[in-house]
Protein backbone atom coordinates (compact mmCIF):
# COMPACT_ATOMS: atom_id res chain seq x y z
CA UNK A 1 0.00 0.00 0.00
CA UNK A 2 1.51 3.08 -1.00
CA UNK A 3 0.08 5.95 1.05
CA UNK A 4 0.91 9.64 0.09
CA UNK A 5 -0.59 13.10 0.71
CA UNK A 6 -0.42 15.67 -1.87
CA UNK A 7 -1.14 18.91 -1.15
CA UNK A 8 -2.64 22.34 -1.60
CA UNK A 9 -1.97 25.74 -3.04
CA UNK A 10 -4.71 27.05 -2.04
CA UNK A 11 -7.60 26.52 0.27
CA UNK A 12 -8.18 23.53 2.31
CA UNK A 13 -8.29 20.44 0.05
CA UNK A 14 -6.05 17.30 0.05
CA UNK A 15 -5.59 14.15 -2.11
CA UNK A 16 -4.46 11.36 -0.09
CA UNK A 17 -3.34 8.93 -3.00
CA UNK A 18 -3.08 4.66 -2.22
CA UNK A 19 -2.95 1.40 -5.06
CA UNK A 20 -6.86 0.17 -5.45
CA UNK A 21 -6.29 -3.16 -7.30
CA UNK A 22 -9.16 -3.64 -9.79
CA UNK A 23 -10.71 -0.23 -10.10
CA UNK A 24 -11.20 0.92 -13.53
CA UNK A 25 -12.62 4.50 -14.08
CA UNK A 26 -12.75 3.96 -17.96
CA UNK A 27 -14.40 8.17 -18.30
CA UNK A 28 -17.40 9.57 -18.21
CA UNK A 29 -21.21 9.46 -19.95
CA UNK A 30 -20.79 12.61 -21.97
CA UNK A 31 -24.86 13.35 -21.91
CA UNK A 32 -24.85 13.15 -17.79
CA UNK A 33 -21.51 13.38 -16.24
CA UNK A 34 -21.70 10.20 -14.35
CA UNK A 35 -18.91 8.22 -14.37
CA UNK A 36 -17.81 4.99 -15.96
CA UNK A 37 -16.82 2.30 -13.84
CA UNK A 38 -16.28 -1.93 -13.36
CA UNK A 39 -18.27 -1.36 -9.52
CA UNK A 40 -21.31 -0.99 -7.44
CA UNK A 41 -21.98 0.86 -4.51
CA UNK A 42 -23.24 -1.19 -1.22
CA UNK A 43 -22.93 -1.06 2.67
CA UNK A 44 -22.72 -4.92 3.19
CA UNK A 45 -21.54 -4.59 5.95
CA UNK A 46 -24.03 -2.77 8.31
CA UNK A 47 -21.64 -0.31 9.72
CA UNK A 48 -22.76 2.72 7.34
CA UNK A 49 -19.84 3.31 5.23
CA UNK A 50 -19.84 2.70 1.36
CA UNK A 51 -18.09 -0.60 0.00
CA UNK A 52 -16.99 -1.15 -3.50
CA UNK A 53 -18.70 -4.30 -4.95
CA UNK A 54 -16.72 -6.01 -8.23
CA UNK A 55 -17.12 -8.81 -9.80
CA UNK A 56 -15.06 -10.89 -7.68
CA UNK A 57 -14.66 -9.67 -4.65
CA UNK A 58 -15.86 -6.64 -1.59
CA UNK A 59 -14.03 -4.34 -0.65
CA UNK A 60 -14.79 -3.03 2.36
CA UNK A 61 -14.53 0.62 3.55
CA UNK A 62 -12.03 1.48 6.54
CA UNK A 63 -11.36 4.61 7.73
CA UNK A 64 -11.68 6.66 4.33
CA UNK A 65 -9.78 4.01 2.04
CA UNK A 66 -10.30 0.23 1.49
CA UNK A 67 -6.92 -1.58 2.85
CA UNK A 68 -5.89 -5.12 1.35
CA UNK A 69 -7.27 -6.39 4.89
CA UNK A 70 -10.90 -5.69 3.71
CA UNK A 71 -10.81 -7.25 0.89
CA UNK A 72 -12.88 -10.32 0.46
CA UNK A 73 -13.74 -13.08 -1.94
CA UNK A 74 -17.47 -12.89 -3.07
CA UNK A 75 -19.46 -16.54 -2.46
CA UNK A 76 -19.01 -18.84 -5.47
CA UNK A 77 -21.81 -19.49 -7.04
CA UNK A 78 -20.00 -20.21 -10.70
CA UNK A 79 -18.31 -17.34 -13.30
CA UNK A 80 -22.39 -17.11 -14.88
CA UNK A 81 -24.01 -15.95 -11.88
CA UNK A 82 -25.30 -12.90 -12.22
CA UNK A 83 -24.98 -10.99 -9.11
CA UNK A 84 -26.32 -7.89 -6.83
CA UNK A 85 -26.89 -5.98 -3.63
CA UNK A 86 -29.89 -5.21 -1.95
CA UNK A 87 -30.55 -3.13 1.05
CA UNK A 88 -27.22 -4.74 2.67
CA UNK A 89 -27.71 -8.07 1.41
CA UNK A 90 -25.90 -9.43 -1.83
CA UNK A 91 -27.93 -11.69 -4.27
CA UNK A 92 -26.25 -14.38 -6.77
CA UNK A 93 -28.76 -15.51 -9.47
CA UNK A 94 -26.93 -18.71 -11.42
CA UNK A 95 -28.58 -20.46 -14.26
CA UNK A 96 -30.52 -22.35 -11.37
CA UNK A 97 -30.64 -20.90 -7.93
CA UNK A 98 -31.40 -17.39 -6.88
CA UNK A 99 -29.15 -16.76 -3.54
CA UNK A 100 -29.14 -14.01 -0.63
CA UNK A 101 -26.34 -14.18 1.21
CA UNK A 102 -25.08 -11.53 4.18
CA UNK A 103 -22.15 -10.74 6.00
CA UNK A 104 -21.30 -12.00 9.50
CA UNK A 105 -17.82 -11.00 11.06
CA UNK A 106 -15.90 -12.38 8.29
CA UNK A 107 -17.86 -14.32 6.24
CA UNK A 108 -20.35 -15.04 4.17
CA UNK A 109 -23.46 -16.48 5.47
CA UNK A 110 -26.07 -18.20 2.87
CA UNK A 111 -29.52 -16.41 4.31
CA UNK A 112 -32.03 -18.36 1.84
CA UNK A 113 -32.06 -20.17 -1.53
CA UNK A 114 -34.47 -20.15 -3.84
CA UNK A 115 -34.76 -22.33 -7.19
CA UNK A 116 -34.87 -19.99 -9.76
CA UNK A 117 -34.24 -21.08 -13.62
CA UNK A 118 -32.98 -18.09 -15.06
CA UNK A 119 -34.42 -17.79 -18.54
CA UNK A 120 -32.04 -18.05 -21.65
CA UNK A 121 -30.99 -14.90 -23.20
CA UNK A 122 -29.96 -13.48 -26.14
CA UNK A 123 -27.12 -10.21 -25.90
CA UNK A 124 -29.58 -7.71 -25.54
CA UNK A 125 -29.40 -4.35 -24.54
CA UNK A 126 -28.94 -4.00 -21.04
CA UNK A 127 -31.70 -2.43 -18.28
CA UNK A 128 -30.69 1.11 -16.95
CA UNK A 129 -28.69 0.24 -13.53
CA UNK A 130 -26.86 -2.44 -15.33
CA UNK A 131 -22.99 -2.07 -14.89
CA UNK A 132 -21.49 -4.90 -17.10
CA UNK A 133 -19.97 -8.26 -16.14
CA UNK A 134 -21.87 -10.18 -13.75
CA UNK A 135 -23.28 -6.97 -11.82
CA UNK A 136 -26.38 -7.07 -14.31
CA UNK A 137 -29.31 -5.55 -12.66
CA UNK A 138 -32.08 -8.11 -11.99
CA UNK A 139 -33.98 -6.97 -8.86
CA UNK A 140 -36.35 -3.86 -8.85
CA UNK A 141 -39.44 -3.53 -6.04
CA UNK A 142 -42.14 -2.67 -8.57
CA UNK A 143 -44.89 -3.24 -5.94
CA UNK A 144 -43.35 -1.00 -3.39
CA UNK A 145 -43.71 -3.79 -0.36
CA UNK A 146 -39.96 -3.85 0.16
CA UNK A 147 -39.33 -7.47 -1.56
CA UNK A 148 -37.66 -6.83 -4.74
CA UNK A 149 -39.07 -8.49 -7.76
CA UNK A 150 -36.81 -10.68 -10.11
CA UNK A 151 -36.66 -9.93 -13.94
CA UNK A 152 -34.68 -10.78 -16.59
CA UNK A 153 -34.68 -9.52 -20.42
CA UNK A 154 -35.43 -12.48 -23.53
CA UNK A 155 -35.92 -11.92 -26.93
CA UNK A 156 -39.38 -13.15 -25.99
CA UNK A 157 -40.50 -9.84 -23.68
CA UNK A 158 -39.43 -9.21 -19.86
CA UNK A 159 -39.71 -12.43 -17.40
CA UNK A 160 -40.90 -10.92 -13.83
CA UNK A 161 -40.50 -13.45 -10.90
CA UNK A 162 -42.59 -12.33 -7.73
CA UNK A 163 -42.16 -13.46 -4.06
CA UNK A 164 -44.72 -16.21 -3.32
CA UNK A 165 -44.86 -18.18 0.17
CA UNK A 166 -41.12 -19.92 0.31
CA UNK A 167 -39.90 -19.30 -2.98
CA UNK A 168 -40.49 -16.85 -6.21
CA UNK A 169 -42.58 -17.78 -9.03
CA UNK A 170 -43.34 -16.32 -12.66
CA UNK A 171 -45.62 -13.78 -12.44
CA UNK A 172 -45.78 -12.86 -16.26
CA UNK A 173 -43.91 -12.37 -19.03
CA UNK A 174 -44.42 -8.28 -20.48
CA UNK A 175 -44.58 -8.28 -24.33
CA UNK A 176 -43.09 -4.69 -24.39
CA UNK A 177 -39.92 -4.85 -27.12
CA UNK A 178 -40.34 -4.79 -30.15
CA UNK A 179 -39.72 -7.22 -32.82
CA UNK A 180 -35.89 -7.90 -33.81
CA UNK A 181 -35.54 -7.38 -37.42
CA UNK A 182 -32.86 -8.69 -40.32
CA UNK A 183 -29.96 -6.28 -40.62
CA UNK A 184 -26.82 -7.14 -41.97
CA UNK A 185 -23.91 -4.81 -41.29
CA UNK A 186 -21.20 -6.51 -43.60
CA UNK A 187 -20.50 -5.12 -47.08
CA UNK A 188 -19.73 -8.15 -49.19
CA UNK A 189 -16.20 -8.43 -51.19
CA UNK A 190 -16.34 -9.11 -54.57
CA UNK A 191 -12.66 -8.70 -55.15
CA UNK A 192 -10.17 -10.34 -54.83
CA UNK A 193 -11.47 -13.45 -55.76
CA UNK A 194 -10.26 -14.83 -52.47
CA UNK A 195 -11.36 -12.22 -49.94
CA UNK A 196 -15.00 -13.32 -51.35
CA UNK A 197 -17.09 -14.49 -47.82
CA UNK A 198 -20.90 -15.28 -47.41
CA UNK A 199 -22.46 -12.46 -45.21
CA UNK A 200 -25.33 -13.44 -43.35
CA UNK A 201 -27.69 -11.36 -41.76
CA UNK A 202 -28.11 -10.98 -38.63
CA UNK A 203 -30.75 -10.04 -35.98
CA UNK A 204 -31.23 -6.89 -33.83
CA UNK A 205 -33.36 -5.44 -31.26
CA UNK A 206 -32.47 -1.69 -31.12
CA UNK A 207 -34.40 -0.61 -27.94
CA UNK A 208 -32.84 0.27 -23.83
CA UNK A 209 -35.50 -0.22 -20.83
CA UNK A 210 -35.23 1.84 -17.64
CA UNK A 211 -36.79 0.38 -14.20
CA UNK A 212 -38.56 2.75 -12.43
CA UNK A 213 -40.65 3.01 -9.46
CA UNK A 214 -44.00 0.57 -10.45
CA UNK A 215 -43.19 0.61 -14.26
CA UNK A 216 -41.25 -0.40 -17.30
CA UNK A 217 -39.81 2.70 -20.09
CA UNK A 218 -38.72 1.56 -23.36
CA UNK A 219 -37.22 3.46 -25.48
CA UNK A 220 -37.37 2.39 -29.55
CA UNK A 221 -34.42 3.67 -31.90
CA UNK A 222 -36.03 3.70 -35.85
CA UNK A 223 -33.97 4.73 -38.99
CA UNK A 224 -35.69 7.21 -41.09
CA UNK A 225 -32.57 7.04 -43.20
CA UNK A 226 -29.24 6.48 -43.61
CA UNK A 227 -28.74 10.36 -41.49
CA UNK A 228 -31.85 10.43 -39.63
CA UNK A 229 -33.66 8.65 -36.73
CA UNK A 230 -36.82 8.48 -34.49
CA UNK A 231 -37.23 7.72 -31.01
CA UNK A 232 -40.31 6.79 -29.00
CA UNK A 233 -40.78 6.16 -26.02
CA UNK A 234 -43.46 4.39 -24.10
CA UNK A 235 -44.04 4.06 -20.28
CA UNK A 236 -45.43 0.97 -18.68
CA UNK A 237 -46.89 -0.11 -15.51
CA UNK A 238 -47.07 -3.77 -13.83
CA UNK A 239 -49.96 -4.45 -12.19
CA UNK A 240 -48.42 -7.53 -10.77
CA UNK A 241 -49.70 -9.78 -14.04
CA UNK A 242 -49.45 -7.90 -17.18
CA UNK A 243 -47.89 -4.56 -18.21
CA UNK A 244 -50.02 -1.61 -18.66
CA UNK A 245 -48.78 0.82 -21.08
CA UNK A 246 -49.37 4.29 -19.70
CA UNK A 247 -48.59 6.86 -22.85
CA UNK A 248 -46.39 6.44 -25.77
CA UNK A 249 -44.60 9.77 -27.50
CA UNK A 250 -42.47 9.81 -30.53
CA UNK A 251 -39.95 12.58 -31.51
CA UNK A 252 -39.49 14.71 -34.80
CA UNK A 253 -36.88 12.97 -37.03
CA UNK A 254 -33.60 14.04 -36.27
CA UNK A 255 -29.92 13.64 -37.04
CA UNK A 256 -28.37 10.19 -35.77
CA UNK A 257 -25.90 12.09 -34.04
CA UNK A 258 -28.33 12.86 -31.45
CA UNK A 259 -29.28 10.22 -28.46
CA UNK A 260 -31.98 10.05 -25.80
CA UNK A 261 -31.17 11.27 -22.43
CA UNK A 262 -32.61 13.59 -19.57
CA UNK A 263 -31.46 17.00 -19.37
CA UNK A 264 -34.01 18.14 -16.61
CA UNK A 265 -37.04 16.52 -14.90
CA UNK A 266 -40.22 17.95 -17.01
CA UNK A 267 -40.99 14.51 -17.82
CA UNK A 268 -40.04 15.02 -21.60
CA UNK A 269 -37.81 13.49 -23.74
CA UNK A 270 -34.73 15.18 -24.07
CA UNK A 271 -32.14 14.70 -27.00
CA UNK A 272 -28.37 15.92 -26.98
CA UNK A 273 -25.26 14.89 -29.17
CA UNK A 274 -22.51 16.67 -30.77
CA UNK A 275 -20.93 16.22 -34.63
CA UNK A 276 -18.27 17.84 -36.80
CA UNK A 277 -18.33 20.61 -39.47
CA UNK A 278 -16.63 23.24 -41.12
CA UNK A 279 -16.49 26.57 -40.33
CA UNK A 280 -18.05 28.14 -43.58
CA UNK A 281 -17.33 32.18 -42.42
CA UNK A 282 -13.49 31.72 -42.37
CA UNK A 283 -11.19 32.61 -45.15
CA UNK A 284 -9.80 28.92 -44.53
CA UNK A 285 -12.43 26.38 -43.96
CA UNK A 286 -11.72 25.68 -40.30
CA UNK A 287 -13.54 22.35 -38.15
CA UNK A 288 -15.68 23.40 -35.56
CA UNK A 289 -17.67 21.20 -32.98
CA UNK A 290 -21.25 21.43 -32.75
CA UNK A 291 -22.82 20.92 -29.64
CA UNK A 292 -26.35 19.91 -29.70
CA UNK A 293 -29.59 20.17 -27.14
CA UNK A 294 -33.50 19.61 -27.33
CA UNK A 295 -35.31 19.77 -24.66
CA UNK A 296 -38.94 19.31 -26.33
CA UNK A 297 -38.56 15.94 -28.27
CA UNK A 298 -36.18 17.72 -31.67
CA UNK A 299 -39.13 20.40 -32.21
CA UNK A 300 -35.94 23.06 -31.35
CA UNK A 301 -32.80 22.94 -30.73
CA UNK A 302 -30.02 24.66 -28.77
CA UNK A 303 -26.62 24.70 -30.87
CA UNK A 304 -23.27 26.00 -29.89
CA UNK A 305 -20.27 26.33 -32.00
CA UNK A 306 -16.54 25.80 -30.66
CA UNK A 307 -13.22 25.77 -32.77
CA UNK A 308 -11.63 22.10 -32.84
CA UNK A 309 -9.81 20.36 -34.52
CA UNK A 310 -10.42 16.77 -36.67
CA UNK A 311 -11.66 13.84 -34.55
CA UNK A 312 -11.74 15.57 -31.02
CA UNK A 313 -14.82 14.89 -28.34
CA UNK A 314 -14.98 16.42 -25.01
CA UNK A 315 -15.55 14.07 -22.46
CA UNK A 316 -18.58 15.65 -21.32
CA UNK A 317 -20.66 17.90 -22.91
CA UNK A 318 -23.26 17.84 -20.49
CA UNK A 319 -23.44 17.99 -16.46
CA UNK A 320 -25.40 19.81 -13.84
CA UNK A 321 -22.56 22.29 -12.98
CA UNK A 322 -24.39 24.31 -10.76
CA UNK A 323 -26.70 20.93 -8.61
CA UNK A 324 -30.08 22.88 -9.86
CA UNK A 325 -31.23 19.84 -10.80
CA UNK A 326 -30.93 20.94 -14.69
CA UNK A 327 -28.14 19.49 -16.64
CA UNK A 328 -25.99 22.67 -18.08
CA UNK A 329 -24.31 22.55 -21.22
CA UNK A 330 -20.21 22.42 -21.65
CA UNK A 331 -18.15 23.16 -24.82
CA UNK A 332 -14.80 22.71 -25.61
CA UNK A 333 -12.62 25.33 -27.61
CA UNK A 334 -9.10 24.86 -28.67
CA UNK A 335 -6.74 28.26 -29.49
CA UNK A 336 -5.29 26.57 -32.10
CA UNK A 337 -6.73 28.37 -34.74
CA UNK A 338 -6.61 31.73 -33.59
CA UNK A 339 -5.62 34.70 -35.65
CA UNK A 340 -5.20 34.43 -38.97
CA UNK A 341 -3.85 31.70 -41.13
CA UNK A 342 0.24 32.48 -40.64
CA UNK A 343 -0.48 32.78 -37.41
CA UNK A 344 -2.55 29.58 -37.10
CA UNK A 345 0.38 27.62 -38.88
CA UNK A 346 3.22 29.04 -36.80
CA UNK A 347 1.57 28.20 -33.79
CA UNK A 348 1.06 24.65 -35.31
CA UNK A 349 4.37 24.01 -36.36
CA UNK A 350 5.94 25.63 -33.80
CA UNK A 351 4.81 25.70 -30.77
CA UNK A 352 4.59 23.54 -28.08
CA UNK A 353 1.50 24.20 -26.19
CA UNK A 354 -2.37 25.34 -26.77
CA UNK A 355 -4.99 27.55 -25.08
CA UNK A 356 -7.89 25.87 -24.33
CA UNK A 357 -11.38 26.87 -23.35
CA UNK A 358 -13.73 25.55 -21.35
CA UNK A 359 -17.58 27.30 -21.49
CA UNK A 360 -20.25 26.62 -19.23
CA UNK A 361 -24.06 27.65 -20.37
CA UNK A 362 -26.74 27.21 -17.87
CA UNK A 363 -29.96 25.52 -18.36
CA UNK A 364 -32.88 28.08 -17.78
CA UNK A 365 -36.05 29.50 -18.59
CA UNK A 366 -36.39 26.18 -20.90
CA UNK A 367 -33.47 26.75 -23.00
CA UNK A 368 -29.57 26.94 -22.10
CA UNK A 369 -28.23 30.70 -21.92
CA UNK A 370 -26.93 32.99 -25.03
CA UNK A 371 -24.08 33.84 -22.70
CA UNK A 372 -21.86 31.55 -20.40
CA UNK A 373 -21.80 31.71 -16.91
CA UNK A 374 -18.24 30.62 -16.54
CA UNK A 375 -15.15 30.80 -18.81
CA UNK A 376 -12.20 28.75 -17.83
CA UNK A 377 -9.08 29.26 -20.04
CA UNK A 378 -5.85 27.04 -19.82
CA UNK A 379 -2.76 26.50 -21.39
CA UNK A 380 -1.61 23.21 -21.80
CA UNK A 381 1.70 22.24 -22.91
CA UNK A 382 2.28 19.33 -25.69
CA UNK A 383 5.57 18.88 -25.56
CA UNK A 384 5.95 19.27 -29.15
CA UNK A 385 4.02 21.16 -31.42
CA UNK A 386 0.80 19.90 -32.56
CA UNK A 387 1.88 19.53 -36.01
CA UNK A 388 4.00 16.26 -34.99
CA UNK A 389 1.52 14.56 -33.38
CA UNK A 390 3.36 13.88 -30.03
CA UNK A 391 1.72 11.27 -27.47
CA UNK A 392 0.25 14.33 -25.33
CA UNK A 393 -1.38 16.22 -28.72
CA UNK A 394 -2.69 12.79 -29.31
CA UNK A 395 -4.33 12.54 -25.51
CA UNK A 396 -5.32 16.24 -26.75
CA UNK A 397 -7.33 15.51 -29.91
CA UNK A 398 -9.11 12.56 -27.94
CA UNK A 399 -10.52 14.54 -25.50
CA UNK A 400 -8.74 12.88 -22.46
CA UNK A 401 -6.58 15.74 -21.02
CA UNK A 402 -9.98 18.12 -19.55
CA UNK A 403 -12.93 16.77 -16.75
CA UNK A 404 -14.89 18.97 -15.67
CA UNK A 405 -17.77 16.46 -13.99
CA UNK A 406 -16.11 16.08 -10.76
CA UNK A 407 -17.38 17.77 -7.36
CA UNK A 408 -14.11 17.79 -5.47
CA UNK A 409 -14.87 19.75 -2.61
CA UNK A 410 -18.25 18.90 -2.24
CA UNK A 411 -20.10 22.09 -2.33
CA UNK A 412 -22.28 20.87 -4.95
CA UNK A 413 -20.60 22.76 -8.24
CA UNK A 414 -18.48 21.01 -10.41
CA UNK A 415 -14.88 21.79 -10.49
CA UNK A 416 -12.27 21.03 -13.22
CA UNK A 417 -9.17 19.02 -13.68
CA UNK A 418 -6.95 19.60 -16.59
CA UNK A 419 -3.72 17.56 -17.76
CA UNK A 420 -1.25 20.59 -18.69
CA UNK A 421 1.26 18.80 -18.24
CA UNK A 422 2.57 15.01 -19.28
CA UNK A 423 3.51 14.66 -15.49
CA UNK A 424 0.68 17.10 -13.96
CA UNK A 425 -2.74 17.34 -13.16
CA UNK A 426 -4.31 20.90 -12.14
CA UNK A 427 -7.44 21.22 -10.01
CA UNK A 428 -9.30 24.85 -10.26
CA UNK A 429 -12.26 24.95 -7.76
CA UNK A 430 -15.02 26.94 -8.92
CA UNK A 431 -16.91 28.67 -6.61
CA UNK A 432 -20.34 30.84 -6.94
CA UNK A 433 -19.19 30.70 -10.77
CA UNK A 434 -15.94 32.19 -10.31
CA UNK A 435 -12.38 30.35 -12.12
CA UNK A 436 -9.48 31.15 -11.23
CA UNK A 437 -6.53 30.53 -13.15
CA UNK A 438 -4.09 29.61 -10.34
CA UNK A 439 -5.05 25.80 -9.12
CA UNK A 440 -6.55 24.91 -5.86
CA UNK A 441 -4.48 21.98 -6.16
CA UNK A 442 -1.18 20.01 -8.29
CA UNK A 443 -1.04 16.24 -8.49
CA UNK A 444 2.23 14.95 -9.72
CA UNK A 445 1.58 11.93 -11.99
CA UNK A 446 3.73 9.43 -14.04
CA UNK A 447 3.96 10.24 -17.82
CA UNK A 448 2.46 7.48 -19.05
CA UNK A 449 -0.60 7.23 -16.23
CA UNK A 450 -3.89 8.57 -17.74
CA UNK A 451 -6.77 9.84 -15.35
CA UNK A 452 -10.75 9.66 -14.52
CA UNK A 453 -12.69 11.31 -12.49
CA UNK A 454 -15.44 9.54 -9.58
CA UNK A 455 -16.44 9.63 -6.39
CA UNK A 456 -15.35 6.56 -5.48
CA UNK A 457 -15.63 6.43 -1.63
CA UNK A 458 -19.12 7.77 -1.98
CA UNK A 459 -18.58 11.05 0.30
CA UNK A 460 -19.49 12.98 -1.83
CA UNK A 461 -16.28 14.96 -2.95
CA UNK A 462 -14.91 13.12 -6.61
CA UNK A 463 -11.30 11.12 -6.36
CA UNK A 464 -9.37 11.26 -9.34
CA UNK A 465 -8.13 7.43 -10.09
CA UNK A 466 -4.88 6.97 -12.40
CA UNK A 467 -4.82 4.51 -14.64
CA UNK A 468 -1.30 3.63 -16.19
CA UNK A 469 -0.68 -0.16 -17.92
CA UNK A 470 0.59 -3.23 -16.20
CA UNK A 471 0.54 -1.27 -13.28
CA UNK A 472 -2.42 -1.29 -10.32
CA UNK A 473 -4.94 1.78 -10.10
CA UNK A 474 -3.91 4.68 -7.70
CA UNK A 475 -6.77 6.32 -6.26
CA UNK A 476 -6.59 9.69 -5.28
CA UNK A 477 -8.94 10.47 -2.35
CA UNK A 478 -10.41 13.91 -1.86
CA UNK A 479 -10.14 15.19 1.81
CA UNK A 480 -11.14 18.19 3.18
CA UNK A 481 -7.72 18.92 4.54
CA UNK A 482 -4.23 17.45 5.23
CA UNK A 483 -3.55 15.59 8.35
């Protein structure tokens, strides 16, 4: 355990860094802010702190961090048991048996057993709460008693297992996808003769469900063509037999590039995305990011245009900076290009930093503001110039080097973290929307480590995790102050 406290230029904030074998903190959803990761939050323990749940083991919370000592195999019930927690009990379902099992000083004790087939699935998009691997959601209380349900997704509708007496039996299968047509994504070769291969088609089911209180969303992804597409969305309710369907709504047809997501709790559905163009009011034709927002179903949108450069995506466009409730948009704006076009070309080919901008437009009066509320500029060095596409320009145009969903002091506003350096991370605290250029706090890091951003303790103040290859994940704790 490597234990290490870096500290503070200003104010009172700390990162007390140690190794977390297994974490990954692969980024961030860019239409939420919420982060990425290969666990589950659970207290399985009883004593009111947050433990980290993987596939293969607990880790148990002591004192702030999670030391080898409290780390713990999880009950083997085979590599294809699906598996879960539940007010502070964890639940394996295998292809047979449905298992609760609870912690006693030390150990796992099997509470009950039920026999449980679990019905034979197709890959199939996932239910909203599932995290990949075996920590697939399967239990939601849709009757509100306080026993969860059991349900698992088939090509055939929704199986929903209820409790009954000593064990849990089928109480109805919901006919709520829709049908899985014949697509075929392979191009066939007709030259060279031997690169020739049968293509055959193949089935898909383009739909994601979301569990929530007594009911059943789907949401249905249609092509209008090869650039355009058509949501719908349609809200169901078990009544402990059958599914109910409570309203169905369908969006205008809009550009692919645009996904389903909620930007504020109206009840509508909300679309955001981003894509590429060219700058057409530039004596050179210039690429510029579009950032994309429509908060009545695609009958308007919100658009905001940011310099950029080929290929880049921030990763995260948008995040309730401000904890209104009301997701705010971000953009992204590289300096790059600025001035004209010899200056534009020196600065490419010579030198070896950028100035980056970071915009933040709130969400209000049912729109996102003309004008942003905060302005964050940096300068990040590359190393080299841009124009020979050095490792750090590369971590640049990908997005990677800028995160501005974390909460690291845990006042409720986001704060950012920029790489502007190979071997440096910079934290600027913002504060009743104020930025200020010198950062709150400096994190050495290896060159070669790349970093996320979650709260990973669950206190509510975000820890920055380093990820670097062939080496363990350091996670870097957020305290309130030194020791």
């Amino acid at each position: 355990m490597i234990a290490a406290v870096l500290a503070i230029a200003l104010g009172a904030l700390a990162f007390d860094a140690r190794e977390l074998p297994g974490i990954e903190v692969t980024g961030v959803r860019p239409l939420s802010g919420k982060a990425i990761t290969n666990y589950s939050h659970a207290d399985l323990d009883g004593d009111g702190l947050t433990d980290i749940l993987l596939d293969d083991a607990i880790l148990f919370q002591r004192q702030g961090g999670y030391p080898a000592a409290s780390r713990y195999a999880l009950p083997d019930a085979g590599d294809a048991a699906r598996l879960q927690a539940w007010n502070g009990d964890l639940y394996l379902w295998s292809e047979s048996l449905l298992s609760r099992y609870r912690w006693h000083e030390r150990g796992w004790e099997r509470v009950v057993a039920y026999a449980l087939p679990r019905p034979e699935t197709d890959p199939l998009p996932a239910a909203s709460g599932a995290t990949g691997g075996r920590r697939q959601a399967f239990l939601h209380d849709f009757d509100g008693d306080g026993t969860p349900e059991v349900f698992s997704v088939t090509p055939e509708g929704v199986h929903v297992f209820a409790r009954h007496g000593a064990g849990y039996n089928e109480a109805g299968l919901l006919n709520i996808l829709p049908g899985r047509r014949i697509t075929s994504d392979a191009v066939p070769r007709l030259w060279l003769p031997e690169a020739r291969r049968l293509s055959f088609p193949v089935l898909k089911m383009a739909c994601r469900l979301v569990m929530e209180g007594d009911g059943i969303t789907v949401l249905l992804r249609e092509a209008v063509d090869s650039e355009t597409v058509r949501y719908g969305r349609t809200r169901y309710r078990w009544d402990g037999e059958q599914a109910v369907a409570r309203g169905t709504e369908t969006t205008q047809a809009v550009a692919s590039y645009l996904h389903p997501c909620r930007l504020n709790d109206d009840g509508m559905l909300d679309l955001a995305g981003g894509c590429e163009k060219t700058s057409e009011t530039t004596m050179l034709p210039l690429p510029v990011y579009e950032t994309w927002a429509s908060l009545d179903g695609g009958k308007t949108f919100h658009v905001r245009r940011s310099a950029s450069i080929p290929g880049f995506r921030p990763r995260c466009a948008f995040v309730d900076f401000d904890g209104d409730g009301q997701a705010d948009m971000i953009t992204e704006e590289t300096g790059l290009f600025e001035g004209g076009a010899r200056e534009a070309m020196s600065r490419l080919l010579t030198l070896p930093e950028v100035g980056h901008t970071v915009r933040v437009f709130r969400q209000q009066d049912g729109g996102f503001a003309r004008q942003p509320a905060l302005r964050a500029v940096f300068v990040i060095r590359l190393e080299s110039p841009a124009a020979a596409q050095g490792d750090m320009f590369s971590r640049y145009r990908a997005g990677k080097l800028v995160d501005v969903s974390g909460d690291f002091d845990g006042d409720g506003s986001r704060d950012l973290v920029v790489q502007d350096r190979i071997d440096r991370l910079s934290v600027h605290l913002v504060r009743d929307w104020i930025f200020r250029s010198t950062p709150d706090a400096v994190l050495s890091i290896d060159r070669a480590a790349q970093f996320a951003v979650a709260d990973v303790n669950d206190d509510g103040r975000s820890d920055i995790v380093l990820h670097e290859e062939g080496k363990m994940s350091r996670v870097y704790f957020s305290r309130e102050e030194g020791p």
